[in-house]
Protein backbone atom coordinates (compact mmCIF):
# COMPACT_ATOMS: atom_id res chain seq x y z
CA UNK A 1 -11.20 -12.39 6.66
CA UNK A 2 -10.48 -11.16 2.98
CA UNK A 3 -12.44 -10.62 0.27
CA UNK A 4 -11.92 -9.67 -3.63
CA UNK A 5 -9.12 -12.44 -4.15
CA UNK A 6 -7.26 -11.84 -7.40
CA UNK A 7 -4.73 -13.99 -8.75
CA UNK A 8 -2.65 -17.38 -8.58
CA UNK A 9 -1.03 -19.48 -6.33
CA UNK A 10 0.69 -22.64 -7.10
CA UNK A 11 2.97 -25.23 -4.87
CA UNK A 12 2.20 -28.41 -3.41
CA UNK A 13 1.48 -30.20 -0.41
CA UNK A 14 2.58 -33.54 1.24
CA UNK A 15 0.54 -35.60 3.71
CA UNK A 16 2.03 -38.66 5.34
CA UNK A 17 0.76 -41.22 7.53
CA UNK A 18 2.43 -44.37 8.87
CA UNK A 19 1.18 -47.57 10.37
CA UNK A 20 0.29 -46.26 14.09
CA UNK A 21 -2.25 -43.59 12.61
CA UNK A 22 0.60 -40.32 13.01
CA UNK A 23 -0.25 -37.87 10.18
CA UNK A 24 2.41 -35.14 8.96
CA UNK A 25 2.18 -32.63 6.33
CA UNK A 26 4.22 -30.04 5.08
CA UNK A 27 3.91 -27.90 1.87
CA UNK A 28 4.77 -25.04 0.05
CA UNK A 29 2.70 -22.45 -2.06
CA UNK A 30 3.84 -19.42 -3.97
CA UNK A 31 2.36 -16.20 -5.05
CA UNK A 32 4.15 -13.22 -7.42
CA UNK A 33 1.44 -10.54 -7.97
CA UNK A 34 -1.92 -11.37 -5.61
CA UNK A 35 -4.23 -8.58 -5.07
CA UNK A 36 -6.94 -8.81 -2.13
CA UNK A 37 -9.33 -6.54 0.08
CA UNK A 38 -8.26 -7.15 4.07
CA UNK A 39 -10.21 -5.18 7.00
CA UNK A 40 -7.70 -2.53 6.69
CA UNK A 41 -7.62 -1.82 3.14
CA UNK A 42 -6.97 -3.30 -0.27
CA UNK A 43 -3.65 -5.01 -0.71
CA UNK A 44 -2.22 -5.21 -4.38
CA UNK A 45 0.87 -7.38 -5.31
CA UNK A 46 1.65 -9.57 -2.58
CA UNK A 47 4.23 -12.21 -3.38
CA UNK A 48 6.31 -14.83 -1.56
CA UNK A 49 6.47 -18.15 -1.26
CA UNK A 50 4.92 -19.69 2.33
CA UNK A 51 6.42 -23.20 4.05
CA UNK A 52 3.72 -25.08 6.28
CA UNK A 53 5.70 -26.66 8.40
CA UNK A 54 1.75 -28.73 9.16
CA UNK A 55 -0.39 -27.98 6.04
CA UNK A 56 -3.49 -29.98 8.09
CA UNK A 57 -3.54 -27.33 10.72
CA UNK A 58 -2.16 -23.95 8.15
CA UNK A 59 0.85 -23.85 10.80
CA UNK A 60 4.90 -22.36 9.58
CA UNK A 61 8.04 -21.96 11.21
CA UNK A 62 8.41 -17.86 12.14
CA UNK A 63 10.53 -15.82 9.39
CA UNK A 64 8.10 -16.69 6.18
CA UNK A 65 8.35 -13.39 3.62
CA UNK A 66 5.51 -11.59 1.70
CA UNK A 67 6.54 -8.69 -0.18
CA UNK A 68 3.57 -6.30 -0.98
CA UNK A 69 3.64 -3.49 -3.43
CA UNK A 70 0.56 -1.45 -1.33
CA UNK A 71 -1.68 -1.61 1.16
CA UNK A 72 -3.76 1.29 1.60
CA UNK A 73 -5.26 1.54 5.07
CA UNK A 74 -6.13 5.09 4.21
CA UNK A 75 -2.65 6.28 3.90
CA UNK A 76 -0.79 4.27 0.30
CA UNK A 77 2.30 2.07 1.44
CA UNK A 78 3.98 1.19 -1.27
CA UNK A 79 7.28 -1.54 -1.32
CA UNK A 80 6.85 -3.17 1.76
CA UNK A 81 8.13 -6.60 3.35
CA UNK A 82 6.29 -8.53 6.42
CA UNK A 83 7.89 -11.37 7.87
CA UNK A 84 5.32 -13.28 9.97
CA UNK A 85 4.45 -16.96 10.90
CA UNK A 86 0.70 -18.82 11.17
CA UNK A 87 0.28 -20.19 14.25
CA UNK A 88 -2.16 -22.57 15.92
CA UNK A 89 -5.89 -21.58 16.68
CA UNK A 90 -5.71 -18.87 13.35
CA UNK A 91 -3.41 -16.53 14.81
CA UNK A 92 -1.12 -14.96 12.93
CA UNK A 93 2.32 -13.40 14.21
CA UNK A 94 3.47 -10.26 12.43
CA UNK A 95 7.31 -10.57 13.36
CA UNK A 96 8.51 -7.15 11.69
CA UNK A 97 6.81 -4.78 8.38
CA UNK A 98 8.77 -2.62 7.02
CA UNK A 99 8.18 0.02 4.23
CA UNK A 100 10.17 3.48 2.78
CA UNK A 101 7.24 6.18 3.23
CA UNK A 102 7.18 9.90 2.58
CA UNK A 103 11.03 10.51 2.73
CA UNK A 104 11.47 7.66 5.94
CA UNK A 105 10.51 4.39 6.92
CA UNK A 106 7.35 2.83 8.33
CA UNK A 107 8.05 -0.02 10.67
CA UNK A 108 5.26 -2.48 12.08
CA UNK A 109 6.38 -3.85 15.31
CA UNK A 110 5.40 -7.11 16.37
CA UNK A 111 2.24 -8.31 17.16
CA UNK A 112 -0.55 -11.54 17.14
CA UNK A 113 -3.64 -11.20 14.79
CA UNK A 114 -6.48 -13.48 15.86
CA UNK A 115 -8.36 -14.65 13.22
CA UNK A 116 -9.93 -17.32 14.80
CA UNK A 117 -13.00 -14.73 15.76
CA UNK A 118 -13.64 -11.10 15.14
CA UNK A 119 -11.51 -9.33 17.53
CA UNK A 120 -10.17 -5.82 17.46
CA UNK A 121 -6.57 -6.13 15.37
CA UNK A 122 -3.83 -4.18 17.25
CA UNK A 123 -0.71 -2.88 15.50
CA UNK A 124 1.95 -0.56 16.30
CA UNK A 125 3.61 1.59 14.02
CA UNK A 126 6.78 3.51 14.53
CA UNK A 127 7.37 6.27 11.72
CA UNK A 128 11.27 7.15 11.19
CA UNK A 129 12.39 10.30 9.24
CA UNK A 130 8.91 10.94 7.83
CA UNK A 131 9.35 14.53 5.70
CA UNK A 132 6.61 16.85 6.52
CA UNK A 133 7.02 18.66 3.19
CA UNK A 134 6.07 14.77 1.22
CA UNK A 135 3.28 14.04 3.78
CA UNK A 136 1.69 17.87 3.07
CA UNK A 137 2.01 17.35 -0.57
CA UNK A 138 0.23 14.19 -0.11
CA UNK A 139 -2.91 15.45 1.34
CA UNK A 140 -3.37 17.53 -1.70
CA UNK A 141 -3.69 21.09 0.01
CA UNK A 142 -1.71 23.89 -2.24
CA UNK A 143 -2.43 26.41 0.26
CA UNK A 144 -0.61 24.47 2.92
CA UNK A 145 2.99 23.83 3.73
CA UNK A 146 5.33 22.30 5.62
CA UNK A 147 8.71 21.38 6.24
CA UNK A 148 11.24 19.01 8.84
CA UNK A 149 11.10 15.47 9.85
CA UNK A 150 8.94 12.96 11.82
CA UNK A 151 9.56 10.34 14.46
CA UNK A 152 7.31 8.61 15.96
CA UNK A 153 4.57 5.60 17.20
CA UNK A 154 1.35 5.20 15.73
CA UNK A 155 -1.00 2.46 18.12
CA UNK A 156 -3.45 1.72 15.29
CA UNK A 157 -7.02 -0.14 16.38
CA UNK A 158 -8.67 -2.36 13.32
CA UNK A 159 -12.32 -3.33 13.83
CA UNK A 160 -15.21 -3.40 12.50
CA UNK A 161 -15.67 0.72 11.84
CA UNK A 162 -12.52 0.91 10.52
CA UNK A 163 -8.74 2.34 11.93
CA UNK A 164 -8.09 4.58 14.21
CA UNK A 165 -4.87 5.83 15.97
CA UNK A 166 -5.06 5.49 19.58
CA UNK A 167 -2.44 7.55 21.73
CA UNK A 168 -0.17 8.24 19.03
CA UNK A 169 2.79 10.59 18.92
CA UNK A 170 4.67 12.14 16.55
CA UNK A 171 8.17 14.18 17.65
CA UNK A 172 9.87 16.63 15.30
């Protein structure tokens, strides 16, 4: 699922049993400045701390917290927070991203990942207050302009060939 890991995690986990044969586990692992390369782009400076609420089966309560300083999907995000929880069967819920970008915000809206088996990954982004001016400026072309704001919903489409935006719209 990711590849390129760079840097430390520390915590602990707990495994109990009693005398019928019932098995718990819990833990808790940290990370402040992990760098990986995910389907949809490399990720640099994740960090957060993650509760398994049953370390056996890599299962937490919803509302864990992993702050990331970018993710580049093909577009940089930089300062962003995803609250998510691991779920049975490798799925992963993304409960809310968020992230300033180009003048606005750029907010993930919540979805399930499978990770279980390669599957198509499905998000939605919604783009508030994006300035055209910044996002111009950012493609690098001196001969072009623009100015106002951006609203909008991005359906994005991660697979194998990459991400694509499927039947987005953007309103000025």
């Amino acid at each position: 699922v990711i590849a390129l890991v760079n840097g430390t995690i520390t915590g602990q986990g707990r495994i109990n049993w009693d005398a019928k044969g019932n098995v718990t586990s819990t833990g808790d692992f940290s990370t402040a400045n992990l760098d990986l390369a995910a389907p949809f782009g490399p990720v640099e400076g994740m960090s957060g701390t993650i509760h398994f609420s049953d370390l056996l089966r890599l299962e937490t309560p919803p509302g864990q917290v992993m702050n990331v300083r970018s993710i580049n999907p093909g577009i940089l995000v930089e300062n962003g927070v995803i609250r998510y929880q691991l779920l049975p069967n490798q799925l992963v819920k993304i409960e809310r991203g968020e992230w300033p970008f180009m003048g606005g915000r750029l907010i993930l809206h919540e979805t399930v990942l499978n990770f279980a088996r390669p599957t198509e990954k499905r998000l939605t982004f919604e783009v508030v207050g994006l300035d055209a001016k910044t996002f111009v400026d950012t493609l690098g072309f001196k001969e072009l302009t623009a100015t106002g704001k951006f609203d909008g919903v991005l359906p994005m489409i991660f697979d194998e060939n990459g991400g694509r935006i499927v039947g987005g719209r953007l309103d000025s």
